[in-house]
Protein backbone atom coordinates (compact mmCIF):
# COMPACT_ATOMS: atom_id res chain seq x y z
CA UNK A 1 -16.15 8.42 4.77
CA UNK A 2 -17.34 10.04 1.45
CA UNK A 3 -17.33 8.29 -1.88
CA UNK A 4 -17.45 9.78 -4.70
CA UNK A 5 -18.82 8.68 -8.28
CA UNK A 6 -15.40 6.98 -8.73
CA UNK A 7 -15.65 4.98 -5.66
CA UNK A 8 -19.26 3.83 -6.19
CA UNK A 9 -18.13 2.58 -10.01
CA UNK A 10 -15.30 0.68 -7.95
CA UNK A 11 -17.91 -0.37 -5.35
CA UNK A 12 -20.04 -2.19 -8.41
CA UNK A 13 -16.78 -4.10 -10.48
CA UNK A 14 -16.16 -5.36 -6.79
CA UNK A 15 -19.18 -6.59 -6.00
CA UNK A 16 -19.52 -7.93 -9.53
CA UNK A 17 -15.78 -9.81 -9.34
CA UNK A 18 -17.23 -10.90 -6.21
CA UNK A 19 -20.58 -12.78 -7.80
CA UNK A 20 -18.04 -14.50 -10.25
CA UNK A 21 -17.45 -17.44 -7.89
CA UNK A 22 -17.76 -20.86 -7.37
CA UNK A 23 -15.75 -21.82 -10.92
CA UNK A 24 -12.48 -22.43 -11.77
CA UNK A 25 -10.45 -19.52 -12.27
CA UNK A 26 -6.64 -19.75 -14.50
CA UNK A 27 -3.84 -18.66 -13.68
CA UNK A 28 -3.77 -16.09 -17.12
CA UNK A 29 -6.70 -14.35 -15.15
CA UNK A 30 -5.19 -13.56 -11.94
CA UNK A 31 -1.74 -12.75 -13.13
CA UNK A 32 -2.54 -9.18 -13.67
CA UNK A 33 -3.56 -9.38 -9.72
CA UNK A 34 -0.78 -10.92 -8.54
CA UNK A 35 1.44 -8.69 -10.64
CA UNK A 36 0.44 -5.87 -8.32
CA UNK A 37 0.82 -7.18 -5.37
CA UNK A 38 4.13 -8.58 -5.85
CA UNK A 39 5.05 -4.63 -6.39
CA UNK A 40 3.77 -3.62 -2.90
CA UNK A 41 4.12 -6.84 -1.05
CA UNK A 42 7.06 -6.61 1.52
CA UNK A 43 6.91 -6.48 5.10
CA UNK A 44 7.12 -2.27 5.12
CA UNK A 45 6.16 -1.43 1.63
CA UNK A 46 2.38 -1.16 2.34
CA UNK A 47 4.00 0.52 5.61
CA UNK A 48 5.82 3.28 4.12
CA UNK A 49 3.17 3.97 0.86
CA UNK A 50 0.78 4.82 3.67
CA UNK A 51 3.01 6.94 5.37
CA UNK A 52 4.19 8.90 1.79
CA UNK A 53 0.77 8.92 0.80
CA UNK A 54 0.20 11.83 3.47
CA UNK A 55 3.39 13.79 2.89
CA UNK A 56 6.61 13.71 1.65
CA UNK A 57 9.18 11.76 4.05
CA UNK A 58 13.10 12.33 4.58
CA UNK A 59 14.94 8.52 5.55
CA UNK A 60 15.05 9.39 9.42
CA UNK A 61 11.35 10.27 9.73
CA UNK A 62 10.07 6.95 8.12
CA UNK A 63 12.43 5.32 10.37
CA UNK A 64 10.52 7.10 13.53
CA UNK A 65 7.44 6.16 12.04
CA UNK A 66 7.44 2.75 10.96
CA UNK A 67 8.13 0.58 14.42
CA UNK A 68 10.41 -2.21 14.19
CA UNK A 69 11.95 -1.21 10.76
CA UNK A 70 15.53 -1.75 10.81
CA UNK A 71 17.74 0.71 8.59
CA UNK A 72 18.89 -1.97 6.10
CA UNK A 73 15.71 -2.83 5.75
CA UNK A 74 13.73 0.63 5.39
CA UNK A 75 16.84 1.32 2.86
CA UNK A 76 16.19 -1.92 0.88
CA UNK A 77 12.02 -1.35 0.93
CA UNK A 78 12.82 2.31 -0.34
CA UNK A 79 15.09 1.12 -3.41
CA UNK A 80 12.88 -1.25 -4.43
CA UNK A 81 9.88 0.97 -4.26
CA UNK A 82 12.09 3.50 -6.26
CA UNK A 83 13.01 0.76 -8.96
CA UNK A 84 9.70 -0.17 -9.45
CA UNK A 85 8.67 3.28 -10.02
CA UNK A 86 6.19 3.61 -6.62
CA UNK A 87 8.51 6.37 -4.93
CA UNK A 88 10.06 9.15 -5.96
CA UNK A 89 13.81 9.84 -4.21
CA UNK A 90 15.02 13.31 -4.11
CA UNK A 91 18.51 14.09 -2.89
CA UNK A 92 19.44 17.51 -2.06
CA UNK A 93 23.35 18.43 -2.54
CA UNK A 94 23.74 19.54 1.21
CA UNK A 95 25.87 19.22 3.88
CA UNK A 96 24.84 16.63 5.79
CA UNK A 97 22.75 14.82 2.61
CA UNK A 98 19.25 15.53 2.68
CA UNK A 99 17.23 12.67 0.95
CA UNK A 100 13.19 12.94 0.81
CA UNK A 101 10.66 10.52 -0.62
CA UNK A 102 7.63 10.81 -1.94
CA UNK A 103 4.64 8.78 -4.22
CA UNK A 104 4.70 9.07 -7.63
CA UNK A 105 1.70 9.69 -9.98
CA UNK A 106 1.42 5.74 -10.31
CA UNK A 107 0.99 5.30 -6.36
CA UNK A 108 -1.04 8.15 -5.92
CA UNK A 109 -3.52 6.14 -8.38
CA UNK A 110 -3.66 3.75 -5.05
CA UNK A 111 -6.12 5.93 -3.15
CA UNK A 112 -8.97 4.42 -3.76
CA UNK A 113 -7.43 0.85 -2.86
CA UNK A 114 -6.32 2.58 0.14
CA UNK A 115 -9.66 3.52 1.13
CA UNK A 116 -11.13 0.83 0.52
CA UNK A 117 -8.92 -0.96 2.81
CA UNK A 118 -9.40 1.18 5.15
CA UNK A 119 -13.05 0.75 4.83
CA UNK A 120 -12.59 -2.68 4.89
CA UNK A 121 -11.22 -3.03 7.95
CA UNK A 122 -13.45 -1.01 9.59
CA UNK A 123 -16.27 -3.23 8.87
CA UNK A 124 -14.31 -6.66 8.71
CA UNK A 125 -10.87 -6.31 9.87
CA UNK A 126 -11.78 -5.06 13.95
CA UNK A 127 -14.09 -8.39 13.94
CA UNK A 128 -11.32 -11.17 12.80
CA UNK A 129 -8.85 -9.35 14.99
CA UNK A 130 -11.13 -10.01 17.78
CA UNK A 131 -11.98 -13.43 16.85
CA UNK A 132 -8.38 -14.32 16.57
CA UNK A 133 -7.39 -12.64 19.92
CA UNK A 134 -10.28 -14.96 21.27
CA UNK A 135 -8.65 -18.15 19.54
CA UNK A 136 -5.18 -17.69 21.16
């Protein structure tokens, strides 16, 4: 995987938010964090960001995609990703309805978080899967 200068910058506040431990931490300073997660937390939102973050989706292809989604609740992930301003819905005034999503300019600001879970479950992630498989 290639970093660039970007990465490495988010590399060093990590590491450094990291060393900041062992103290009490209030609730003012994490509510930023928890702010942003509460906007991609869901059971398919991290799901379907991933899945827009490579291409622009119509409704039936994220349901082919995402496993197990119901259409109720794709629908319901999709709106509230839309409200929040995290995906972009385009309807097209065909015959049947054509209806494609996409990330906004706010999500695709998410790369490098993406990456860097990605990265961290290739180092981490594979391990504590295996533990846990061990523990069952």
């Amino acid at each position: 995987m290639n970093f660039n200068k970007q990465d490495d910058f988010l590399k060093v506040s990590m590491l450094e938010m990291t060393i900041a431990k062992n103290r009490d931490v209030s609730s003012e300073e994490y509510g930023e964090l928890r702010k942003a997660l509460t906007l991609i937390a869901g059971k398919w939102k991290l799901e379907i960001l991933w899945r827009l973050h490579h291409r622009t989706h119509r409704f039936g292809e994220l349901m082919k995609a995402i496993p197990s989604v119901t259409q109720h609740m794709l629908t319901r992930q999709l709106r509230e990703l839309e409200a929040d301003g995290l995906v972009t819905r385009r309807v097209f005034a065909e015959v049947p309805p054509r209806v494609e999503y996409s990330m906004t300019e706010a999500t695709k600001a998410l790369e490098p978080t993406i990456q860097s879970l990605v990265a961290w479950w290739e180092t981490y992630g594979k391990a504590a899967q295996s533990a846990n498989a061990l523990g069952d």
